[in-house]
PDB file of N, CA and C in Angstrom:
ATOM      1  N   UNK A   1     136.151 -39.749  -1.691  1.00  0.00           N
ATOM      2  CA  UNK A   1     136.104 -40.158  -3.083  1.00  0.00           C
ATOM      3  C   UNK A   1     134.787 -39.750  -3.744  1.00  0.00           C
ATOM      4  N   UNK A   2     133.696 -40.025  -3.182  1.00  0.00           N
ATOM      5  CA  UNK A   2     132.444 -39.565  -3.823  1.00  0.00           C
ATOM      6  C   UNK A   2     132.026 -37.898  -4.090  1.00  0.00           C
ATOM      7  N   UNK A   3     133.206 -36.902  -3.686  1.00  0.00           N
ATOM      8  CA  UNK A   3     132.908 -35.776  -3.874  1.00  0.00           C
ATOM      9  C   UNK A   3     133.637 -35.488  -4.963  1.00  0.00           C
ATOM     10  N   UNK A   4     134.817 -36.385  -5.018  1.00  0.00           N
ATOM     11  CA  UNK A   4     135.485 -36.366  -6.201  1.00  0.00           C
ATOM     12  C   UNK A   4     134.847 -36.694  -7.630  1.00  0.00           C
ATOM     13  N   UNK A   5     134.114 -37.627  -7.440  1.00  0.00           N
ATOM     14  CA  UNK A   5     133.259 -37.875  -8.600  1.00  0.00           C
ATOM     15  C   UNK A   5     131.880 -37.443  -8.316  1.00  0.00           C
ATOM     16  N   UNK A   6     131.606 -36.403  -8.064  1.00  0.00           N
ATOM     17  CA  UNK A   6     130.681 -35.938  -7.736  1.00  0.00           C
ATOM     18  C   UNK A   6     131.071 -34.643  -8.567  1.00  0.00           C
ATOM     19  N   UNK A   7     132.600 -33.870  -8.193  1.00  0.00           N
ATOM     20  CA  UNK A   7     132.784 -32.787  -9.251  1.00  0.00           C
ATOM     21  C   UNK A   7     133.415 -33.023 -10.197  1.00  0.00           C
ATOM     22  N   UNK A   8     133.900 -34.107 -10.451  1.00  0.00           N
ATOM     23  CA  UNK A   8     133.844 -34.622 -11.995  1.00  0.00           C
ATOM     24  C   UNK A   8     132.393 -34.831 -12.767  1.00  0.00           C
ATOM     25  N   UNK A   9     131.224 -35.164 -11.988  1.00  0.00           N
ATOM     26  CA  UNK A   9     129.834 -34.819 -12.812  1.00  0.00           C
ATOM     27  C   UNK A   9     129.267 -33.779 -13.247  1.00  0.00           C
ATOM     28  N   UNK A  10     129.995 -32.626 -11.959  1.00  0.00           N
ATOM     29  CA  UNK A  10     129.251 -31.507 -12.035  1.00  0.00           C
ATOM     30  C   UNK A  10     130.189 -30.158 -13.310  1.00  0.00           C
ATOM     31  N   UNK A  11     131.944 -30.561 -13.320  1.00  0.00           N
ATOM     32  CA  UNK A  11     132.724 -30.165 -13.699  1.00  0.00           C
ATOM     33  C   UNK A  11     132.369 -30.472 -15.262  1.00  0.00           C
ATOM     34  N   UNK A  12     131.596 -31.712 -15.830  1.00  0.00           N
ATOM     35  CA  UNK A  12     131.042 -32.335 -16.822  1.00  0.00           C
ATOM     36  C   UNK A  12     130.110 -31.981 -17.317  1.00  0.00           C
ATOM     37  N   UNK A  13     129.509 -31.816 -16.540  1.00  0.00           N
ATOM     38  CA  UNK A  13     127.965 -31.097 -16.962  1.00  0.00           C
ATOM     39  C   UNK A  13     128.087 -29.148 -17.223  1.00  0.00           C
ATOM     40  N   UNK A  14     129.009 -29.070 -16.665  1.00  0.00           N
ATOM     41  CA  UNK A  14     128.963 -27.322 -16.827  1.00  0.00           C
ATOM     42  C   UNK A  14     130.167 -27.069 -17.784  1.00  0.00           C
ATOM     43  N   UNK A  15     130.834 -27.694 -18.535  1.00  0.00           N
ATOM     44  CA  UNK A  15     131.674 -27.641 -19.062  1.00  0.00           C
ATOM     45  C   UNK A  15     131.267 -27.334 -20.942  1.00  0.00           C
ATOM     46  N   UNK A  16     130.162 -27.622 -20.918  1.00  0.00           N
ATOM     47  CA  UNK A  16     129.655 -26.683 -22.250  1.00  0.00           C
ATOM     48  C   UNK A  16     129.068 -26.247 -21.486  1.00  0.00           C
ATOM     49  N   UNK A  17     128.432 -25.201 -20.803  1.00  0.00           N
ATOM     50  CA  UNK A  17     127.162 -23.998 -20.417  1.00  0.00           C
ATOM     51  C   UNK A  17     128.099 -22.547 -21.157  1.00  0.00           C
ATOM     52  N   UNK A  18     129.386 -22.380 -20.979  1.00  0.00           N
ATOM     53  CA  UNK A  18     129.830 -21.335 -21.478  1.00  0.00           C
ATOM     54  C   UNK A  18     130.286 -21.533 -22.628  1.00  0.00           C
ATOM     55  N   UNK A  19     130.555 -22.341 -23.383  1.00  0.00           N
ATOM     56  CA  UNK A  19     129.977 -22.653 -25.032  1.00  0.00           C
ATOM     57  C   UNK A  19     127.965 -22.069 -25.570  1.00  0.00           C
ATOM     58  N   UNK A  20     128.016 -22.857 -24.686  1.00  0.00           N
ATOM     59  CA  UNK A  20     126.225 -22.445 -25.367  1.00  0.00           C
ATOM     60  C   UNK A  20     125.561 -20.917 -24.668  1.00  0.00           C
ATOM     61  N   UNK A  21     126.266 -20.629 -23.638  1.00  0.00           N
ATOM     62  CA  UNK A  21     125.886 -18.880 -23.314  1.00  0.00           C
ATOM     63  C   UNK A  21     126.884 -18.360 -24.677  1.00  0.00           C
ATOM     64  N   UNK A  22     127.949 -18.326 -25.239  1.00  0.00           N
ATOM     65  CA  UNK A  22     128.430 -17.632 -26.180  1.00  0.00           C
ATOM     66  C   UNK A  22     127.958 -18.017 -27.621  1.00  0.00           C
ATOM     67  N   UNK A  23     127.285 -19.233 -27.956  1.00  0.00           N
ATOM     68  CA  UNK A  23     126.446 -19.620 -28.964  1.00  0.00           C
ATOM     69  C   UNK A  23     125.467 -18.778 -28.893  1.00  0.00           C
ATOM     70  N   UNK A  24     124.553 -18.571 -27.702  1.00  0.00           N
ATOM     71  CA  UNK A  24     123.348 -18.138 -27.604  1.00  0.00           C
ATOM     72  C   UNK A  24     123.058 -16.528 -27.342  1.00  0.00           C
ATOM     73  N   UNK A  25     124.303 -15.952 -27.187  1.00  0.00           N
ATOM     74  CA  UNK A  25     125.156 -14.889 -27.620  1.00  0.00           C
ATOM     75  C   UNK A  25     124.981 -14.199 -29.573  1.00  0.00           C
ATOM     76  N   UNK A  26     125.477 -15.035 -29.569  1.00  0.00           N
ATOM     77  CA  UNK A  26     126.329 -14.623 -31.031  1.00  0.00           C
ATOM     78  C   UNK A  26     125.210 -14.824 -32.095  1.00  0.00           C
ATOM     79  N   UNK A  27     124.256 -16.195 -32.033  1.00  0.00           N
ATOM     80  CA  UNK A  27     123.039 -16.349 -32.885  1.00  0.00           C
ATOM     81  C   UNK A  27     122.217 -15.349 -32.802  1.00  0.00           C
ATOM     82  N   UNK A  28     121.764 -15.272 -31.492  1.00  0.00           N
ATOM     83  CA  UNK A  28     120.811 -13.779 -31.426  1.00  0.00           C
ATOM     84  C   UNK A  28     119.126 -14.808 -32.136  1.00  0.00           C
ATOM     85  N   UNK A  29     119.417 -16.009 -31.722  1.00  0.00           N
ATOM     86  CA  UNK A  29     118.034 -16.456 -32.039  1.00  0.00           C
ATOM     87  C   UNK A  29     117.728 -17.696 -30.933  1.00  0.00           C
ATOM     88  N   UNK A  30     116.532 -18.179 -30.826  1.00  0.00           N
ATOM     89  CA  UNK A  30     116.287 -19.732 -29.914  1.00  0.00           C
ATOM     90  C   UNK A  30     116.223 -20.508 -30.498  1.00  0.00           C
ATOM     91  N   UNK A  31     115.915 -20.733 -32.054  1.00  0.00           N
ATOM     92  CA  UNK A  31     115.921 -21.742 -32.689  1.00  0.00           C
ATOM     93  C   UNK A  31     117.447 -22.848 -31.934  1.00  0.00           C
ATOM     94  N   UNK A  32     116.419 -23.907 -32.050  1.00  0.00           N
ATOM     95  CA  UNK A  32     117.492 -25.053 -31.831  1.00  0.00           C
ATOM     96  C   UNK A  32     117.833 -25.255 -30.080  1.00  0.00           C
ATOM     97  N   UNK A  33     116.903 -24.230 -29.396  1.00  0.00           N
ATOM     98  CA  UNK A  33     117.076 -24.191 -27.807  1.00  0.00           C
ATOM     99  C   UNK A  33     115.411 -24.430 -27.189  1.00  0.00           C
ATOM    100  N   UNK A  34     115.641 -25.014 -26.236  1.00  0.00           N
ATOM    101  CA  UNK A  34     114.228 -25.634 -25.326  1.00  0.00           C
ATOM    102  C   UNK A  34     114.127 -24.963 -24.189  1.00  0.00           C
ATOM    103  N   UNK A  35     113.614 -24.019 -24.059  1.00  0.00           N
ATOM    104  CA  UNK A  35     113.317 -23.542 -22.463  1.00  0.00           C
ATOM    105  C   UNK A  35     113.052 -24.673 -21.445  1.00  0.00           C
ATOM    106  N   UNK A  36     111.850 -25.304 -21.836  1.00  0.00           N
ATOM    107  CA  UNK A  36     111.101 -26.503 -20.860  1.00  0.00           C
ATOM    108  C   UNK A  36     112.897 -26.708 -20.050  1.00  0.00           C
ATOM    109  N   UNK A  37     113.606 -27.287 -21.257  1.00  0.00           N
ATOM    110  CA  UNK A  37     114.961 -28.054 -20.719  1.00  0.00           C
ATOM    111  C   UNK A  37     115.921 -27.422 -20.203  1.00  0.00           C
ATOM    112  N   UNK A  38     116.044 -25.929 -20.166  1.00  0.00           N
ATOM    113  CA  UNK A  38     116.551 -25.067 -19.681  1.00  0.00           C
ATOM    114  C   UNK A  38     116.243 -24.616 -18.200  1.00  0.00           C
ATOM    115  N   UNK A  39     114.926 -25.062 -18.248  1.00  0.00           N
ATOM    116  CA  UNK A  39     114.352 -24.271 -16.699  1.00  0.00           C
ATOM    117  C   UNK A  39     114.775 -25.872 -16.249  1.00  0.00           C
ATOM    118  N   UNK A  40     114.489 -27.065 -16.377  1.00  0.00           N
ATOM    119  CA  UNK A  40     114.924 -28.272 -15.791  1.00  0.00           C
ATOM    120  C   UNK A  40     115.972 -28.253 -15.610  1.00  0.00           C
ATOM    121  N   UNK A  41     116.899 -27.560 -15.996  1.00  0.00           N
ATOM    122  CA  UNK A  41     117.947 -27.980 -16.214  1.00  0.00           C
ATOM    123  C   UNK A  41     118.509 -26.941 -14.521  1.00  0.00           C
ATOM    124  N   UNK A  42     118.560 -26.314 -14.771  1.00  0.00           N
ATOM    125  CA  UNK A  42     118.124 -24.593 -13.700  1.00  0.00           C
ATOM    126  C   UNK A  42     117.722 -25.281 -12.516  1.00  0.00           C
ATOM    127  N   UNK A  43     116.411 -25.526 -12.057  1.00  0.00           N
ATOM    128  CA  UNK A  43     116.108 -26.025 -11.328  1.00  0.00           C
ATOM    129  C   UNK A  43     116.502 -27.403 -10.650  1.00  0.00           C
ATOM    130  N   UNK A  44     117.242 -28.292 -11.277  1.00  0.00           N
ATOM    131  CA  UNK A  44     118.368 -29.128 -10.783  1.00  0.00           C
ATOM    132  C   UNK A  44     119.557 -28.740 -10.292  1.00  0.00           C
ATOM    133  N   UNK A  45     120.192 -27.451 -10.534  1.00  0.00           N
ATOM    134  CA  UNK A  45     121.373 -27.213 -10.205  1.00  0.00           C
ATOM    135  C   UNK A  45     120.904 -26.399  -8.898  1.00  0.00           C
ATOM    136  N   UNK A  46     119.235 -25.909  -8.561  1.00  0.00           N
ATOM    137  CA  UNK A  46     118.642 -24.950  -7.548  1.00  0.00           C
ATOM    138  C   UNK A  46     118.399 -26.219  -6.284  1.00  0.00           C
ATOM    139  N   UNK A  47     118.360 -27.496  -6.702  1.00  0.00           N
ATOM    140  CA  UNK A  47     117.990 -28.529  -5.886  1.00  0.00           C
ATOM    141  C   UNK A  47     119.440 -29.356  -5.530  1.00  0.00           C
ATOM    142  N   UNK A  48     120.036 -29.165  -6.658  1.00  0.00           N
ATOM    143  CA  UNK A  48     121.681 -29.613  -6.171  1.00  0.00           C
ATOM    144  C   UNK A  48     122.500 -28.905  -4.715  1.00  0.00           C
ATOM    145  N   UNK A  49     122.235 -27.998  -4.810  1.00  0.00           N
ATOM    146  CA  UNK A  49     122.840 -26.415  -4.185  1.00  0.00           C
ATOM    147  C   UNK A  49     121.878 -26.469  -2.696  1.00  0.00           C
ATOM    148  N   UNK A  50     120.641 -26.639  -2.297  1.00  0.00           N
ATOM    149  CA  UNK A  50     119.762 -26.958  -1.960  1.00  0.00           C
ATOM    150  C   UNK A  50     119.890 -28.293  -0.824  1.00  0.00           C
ATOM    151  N   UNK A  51     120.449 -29.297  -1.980  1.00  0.00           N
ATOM    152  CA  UNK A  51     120.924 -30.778  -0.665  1.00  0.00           C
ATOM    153  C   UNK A  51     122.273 -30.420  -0.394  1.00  0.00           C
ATOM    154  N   UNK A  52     123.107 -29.868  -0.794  1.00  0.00           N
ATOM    155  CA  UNK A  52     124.691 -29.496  -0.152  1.00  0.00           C
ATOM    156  C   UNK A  52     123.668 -28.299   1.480  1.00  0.00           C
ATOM    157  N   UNK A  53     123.463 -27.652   1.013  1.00  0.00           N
ATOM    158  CA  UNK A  53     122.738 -26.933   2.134  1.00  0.00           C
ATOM    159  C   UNK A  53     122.080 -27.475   3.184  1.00  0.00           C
ATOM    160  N   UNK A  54     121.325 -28.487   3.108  1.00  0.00           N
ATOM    161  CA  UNK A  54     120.503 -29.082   4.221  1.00  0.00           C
ATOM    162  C   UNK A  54     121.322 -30.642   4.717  1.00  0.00           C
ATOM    163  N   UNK A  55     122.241 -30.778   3.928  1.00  0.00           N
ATOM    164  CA  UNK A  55     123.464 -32.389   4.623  1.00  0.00           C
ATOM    165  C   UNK A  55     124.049 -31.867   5.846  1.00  0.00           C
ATOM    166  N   UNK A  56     123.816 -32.321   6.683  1.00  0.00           N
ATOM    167  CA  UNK A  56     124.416 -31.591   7.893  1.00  0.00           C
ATOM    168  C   UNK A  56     125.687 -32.181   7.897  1.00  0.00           C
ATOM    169  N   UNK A  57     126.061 -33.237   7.036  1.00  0.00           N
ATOM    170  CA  UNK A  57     127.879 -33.716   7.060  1.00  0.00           C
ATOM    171  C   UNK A  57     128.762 -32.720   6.154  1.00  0.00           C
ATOM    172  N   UNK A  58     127.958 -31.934   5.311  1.00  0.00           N
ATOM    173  CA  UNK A  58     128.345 -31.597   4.286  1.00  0.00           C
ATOM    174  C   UNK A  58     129.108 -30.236   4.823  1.00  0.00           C
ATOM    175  N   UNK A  59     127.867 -29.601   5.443  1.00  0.00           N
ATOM    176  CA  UNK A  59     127.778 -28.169   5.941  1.00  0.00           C
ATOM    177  C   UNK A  59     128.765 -28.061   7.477  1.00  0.00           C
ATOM    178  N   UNK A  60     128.759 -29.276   7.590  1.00  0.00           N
ATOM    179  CA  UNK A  60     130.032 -29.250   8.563  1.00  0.00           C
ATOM    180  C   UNK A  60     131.395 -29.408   8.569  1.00  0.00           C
ATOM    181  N   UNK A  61     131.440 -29.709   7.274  1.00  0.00           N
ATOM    182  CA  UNK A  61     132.847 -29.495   6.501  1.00  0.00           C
ATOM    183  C   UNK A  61     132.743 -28.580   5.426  1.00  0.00           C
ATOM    184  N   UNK A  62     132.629 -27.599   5.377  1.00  0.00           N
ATOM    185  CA  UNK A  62     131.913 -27.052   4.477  1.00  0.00           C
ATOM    186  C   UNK A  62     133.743 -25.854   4.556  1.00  0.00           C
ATOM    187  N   UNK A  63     134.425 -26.070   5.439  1.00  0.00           N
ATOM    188  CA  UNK A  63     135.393 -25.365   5.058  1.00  0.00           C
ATOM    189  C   UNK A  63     136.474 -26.120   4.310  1.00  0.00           C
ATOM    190  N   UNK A  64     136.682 -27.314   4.387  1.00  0.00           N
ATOM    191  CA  UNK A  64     137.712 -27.915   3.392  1.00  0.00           C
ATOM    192  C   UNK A  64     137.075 -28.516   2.249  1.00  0.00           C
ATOM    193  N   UNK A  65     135.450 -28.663   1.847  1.00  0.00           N
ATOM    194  CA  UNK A  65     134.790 -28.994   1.205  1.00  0.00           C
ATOM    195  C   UNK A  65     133.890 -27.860  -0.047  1.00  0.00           C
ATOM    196  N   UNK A  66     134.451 -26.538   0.179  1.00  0.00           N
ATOM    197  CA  UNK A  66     133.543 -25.420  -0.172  1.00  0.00           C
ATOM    198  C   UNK A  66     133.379 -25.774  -1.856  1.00  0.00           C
ATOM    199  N   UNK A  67     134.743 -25.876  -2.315  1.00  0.00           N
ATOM    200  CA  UNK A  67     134.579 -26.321  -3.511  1.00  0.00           C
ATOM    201  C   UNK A  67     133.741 -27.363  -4.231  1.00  0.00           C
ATOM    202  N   UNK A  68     132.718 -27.463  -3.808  1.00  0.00           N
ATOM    203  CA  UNK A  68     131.407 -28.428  -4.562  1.00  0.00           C
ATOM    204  C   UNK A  68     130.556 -27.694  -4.944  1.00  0.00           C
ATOM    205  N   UNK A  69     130.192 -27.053  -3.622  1.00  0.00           N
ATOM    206  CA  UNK A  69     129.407 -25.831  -3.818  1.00  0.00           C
ATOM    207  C   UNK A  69     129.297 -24.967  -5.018  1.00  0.00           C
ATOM    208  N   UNK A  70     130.624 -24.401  -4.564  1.00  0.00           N
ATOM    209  CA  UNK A  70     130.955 -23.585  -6.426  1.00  0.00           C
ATOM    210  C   UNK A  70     130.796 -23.701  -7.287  1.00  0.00           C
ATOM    211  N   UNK A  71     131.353 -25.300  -7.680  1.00  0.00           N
ATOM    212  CA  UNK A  71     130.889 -25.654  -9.122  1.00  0.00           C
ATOM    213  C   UNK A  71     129.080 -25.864  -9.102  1.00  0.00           C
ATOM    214  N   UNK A  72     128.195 -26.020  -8.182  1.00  0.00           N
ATOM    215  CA  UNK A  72     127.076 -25.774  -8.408  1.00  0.00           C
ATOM    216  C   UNK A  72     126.653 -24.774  -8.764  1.00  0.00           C
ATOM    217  N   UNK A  73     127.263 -23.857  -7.920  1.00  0.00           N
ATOM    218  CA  UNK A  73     126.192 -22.056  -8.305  1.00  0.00           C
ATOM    219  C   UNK A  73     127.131 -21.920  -9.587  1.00  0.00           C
ATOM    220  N   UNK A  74     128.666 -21.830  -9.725  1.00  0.00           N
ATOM    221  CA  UNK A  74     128.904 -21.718 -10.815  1.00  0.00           C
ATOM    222  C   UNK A  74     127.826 -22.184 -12.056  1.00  0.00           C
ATOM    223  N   UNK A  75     127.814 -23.102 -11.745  1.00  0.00           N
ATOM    224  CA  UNK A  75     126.924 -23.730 -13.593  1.00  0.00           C
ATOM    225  C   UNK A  75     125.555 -23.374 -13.226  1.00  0.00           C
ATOM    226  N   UNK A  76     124.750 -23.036 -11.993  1.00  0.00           N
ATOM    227  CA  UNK A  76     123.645 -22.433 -11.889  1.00  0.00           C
ATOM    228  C   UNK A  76     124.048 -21.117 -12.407  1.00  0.00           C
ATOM    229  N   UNK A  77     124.545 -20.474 -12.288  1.00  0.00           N
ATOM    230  CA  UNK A  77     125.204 -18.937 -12.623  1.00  0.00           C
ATOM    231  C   UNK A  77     124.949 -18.793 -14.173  1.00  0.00           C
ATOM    232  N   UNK A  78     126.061 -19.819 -15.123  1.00  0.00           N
ATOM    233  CA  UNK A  78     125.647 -20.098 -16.919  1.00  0.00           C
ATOM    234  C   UNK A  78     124.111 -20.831 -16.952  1.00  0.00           C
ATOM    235  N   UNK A  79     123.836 -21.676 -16.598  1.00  0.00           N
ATOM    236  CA  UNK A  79     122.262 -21.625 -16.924  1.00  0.00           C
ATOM    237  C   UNK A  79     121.242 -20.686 -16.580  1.00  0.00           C
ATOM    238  N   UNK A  80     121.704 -19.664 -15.245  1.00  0.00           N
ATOM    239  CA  UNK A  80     120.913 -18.621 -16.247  1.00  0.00           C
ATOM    240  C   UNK A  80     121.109 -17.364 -16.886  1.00  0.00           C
ATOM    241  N   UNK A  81     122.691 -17.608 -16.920  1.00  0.00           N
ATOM    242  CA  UNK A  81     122.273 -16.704 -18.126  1.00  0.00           C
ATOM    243  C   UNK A  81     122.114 -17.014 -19.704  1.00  0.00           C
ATOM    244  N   UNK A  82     122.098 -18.205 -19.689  1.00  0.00           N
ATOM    245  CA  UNK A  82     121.793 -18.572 -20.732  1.00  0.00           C
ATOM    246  C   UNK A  82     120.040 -18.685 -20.783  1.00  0.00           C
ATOM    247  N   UNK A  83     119.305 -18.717 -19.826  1.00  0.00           N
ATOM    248  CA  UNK A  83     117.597 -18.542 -19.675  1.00  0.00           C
ATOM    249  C   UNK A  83     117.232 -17.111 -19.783  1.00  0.00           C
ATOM    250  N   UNK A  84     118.710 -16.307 -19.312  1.00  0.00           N
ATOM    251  CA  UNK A  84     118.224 -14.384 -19.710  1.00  0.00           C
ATOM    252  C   UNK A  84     118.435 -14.501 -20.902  1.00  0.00           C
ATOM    253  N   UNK A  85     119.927 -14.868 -22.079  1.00  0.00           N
ATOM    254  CA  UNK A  85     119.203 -14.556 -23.434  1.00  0.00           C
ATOM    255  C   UNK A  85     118.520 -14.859 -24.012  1.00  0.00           C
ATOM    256  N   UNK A  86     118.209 -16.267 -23.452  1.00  0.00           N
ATOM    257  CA  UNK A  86     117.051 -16.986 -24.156  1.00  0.00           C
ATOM    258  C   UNK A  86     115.601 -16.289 -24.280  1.00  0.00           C
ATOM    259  N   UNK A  87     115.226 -14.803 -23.393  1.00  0.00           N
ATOM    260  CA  UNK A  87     114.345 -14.281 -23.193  1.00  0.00           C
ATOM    261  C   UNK A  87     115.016 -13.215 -24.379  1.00  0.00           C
ATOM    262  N   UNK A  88     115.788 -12.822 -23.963  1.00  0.00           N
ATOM    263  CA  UNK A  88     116.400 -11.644 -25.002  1.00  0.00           C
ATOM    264  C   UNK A  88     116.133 -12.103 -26.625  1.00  0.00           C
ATOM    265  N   UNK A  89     116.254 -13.656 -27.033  1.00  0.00           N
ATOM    266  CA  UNK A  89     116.727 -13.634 -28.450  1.00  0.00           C
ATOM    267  C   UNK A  89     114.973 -14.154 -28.662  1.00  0.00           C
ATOM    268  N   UNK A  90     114.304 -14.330 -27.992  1.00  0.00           N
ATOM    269  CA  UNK A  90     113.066 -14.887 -28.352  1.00  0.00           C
ATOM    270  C   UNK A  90     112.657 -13.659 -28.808  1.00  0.00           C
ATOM    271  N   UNK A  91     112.631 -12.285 -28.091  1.00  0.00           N
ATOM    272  CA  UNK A  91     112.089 -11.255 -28.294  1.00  0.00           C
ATOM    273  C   UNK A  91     113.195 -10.836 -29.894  1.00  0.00           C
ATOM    274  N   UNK A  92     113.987 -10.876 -30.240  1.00  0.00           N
ATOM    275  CA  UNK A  92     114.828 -10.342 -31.132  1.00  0.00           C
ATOM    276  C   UNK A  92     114.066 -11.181 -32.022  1.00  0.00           C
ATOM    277  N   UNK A  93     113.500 -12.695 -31.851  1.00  0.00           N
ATOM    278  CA  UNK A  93     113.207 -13.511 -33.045  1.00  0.00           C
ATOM    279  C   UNK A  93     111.927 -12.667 -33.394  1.00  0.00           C
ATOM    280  N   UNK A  94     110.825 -12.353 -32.259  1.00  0.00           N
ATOM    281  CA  UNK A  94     110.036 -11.872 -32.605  1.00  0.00           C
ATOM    282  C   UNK A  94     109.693 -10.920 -33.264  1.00  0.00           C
ATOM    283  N   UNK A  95     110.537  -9.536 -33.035  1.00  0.00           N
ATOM    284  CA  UNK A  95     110.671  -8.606 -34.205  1.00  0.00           C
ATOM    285  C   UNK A  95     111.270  -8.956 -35.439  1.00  0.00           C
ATOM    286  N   UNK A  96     111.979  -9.682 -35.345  1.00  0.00           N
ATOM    287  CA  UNK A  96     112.333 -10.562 -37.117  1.00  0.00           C
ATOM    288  C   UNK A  96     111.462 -10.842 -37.647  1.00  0.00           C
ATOM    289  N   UNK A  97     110.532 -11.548 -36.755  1.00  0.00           N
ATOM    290  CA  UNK A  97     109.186 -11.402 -37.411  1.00  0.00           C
ATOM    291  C   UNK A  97     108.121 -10.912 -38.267  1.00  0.00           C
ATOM    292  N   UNK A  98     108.179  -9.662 -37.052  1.00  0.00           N
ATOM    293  CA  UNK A  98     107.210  -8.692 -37.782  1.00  0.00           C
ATOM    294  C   UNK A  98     107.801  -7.917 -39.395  1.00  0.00           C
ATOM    295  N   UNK A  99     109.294  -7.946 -39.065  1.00  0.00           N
ATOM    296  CA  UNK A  99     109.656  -7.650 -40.197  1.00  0.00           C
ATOM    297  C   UNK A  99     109.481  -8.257 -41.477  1.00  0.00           C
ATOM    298  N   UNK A 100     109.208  -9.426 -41.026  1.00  0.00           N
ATOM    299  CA  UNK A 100     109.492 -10.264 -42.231  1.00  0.00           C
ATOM    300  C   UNK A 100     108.496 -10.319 -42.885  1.00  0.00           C
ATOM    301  N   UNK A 101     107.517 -10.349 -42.105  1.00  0.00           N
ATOM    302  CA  UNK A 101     105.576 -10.047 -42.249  1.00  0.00           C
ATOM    303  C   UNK A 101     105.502  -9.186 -42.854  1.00  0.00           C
ATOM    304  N   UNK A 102     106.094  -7.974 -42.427  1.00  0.00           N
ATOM    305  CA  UNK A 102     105.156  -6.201 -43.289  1.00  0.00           C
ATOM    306  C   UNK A 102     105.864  -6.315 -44.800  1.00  0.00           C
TER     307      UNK A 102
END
């Protein structure tokens, strides 16, 4: 039962990441996005992924159980690529910039 609601948290939590990778897509800007909370966010799903790896109950069922896993790297997978455009649109904001300047 607890893995069950375990990927109902995780199924929850990653269930906008591919909303906001196609937001963060299409704006072509960061306004309205937090790195700080992005890399936290990243680095929880790197520490999630991390204790499935070192549970030795986990990893020993790890063949009728694989599916937890997935949905971790899965939504590690959209957070970052939502931290690559976030590098991409910072730089796009920045030449908006300069344009806007000269």
């Amino acid at each position: 039962m607890s893995e069950i609601l375990e990927i109902i948290m995780i199924v929850s939590f990653g269930a906008s990441w591919p909303l906001n990778v196609i937001k963060s897509w299409k704006t072509r800007t960061t306004k309205g996005k937090s790195l700080p909370f992005l890399c936290l966010i990243f680095f929880g799903y790197v520490a999630g992924i991390a204790s499935k790896l070192v549970n030795e109950t986990y990893i020993s069922s790890f063949a009728s159980k694989w599916y937890v896993l997935f949905f971790y790297v899965l939504n590690l997978l959209m957070v970052g690529t939502d931290l690559v455009l976030y590098i991409r649109n910072y730089r796009l904001d920045k030449e908006r910039e300069k344009v806007c300047v000269q």
